[in-house]
Protein backbone atom coordinates (compact mmCIF):
# COMPACT_ATOMS: atom_id res chain seq x y z
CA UNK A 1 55.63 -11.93 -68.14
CA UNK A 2 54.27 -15.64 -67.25
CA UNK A 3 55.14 -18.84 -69.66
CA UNK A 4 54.03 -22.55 -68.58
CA UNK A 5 57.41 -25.12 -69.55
CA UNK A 6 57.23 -28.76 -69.69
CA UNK A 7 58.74 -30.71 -66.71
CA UNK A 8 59.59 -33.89 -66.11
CA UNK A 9 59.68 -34.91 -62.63
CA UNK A 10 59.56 -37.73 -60.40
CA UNK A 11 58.03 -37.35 -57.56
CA UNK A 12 55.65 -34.58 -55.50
CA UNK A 13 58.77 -33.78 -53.11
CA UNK A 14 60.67 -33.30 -55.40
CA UNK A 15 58.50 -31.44 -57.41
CA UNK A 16 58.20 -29.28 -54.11
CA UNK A 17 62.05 -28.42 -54.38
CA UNK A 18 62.11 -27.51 -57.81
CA UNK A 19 59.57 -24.90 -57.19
CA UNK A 20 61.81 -23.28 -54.30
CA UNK A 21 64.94 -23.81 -56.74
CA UNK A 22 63.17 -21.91 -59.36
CA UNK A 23 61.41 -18.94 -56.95
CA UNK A 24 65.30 -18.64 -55.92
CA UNK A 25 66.90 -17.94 -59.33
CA UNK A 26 67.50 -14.28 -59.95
CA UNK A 27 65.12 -13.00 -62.88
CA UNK A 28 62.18 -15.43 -61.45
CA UNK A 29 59.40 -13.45 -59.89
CA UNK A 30 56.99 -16.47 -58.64
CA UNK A 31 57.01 -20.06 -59.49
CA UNK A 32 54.51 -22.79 -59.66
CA UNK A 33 55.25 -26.06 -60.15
CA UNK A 34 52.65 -29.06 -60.82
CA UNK A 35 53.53 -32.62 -60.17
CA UNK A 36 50.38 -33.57 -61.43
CA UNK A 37 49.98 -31.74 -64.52
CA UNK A 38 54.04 -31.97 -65.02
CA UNK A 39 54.46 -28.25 -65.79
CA UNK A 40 56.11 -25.44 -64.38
CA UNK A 41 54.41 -21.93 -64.30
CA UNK A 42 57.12 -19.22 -64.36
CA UNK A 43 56.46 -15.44 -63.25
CA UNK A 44 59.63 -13.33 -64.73
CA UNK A 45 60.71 -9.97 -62.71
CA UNK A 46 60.36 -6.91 -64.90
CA UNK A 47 63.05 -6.81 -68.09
CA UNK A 48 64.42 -10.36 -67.27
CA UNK A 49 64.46 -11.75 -70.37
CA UNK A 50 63.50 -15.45 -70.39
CA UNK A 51 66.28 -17.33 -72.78
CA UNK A 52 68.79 -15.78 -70.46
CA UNK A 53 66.38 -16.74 -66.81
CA UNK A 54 65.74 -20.15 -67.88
CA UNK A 55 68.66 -22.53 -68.18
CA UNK A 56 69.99 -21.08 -64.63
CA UNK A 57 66.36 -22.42 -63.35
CA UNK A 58 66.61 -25.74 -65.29
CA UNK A 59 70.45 -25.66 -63.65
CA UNK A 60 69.17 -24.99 -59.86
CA UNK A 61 66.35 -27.72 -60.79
CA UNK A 62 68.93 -30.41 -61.59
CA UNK A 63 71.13 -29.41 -58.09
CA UNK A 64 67.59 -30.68 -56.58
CA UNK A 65 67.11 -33.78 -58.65
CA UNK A 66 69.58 -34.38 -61.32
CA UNK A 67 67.46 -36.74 -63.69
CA UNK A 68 64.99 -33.39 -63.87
CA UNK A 69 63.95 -32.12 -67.14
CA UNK A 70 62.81 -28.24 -67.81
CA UNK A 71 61.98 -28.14 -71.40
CA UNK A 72 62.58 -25.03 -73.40
């Protein structure tokens, strides 16, 4: 399953880490993020269920930057 989220970033570097944050959280498949755009394209693995995969993401994003915002 694939859904697109809000971001709100700063910067393209940042933006950069977020996206290795996000591949890295368990449940996450692939990861895309878009300083440009400001959204975040999320692959989940098979049966992860996205309510549970997502605030551990938005957590790992905010260990990058902590002014980060993953919107739900």
């Amino acid at each position: 399953m694939k859904k697109t989220y809000k971001i709100e970033v700063d910067c393209a570097n940042c933006a950069e880490k977020m996206q290795v944050a996000a591949k890295n959280t368990p449940g996450v498949k692939d990861a895309v993020v878009s300083f440009m755009t400001l959204k975040m394209k999320v692959e989940f693995e098979e049966g992860a269920d996205p309510a549970e995969v997502m605030p551990k993401v938005r957590e790992a994003c905010r260990k990058v930057e902590d002014d980060c915002e993953v919107y739900l």
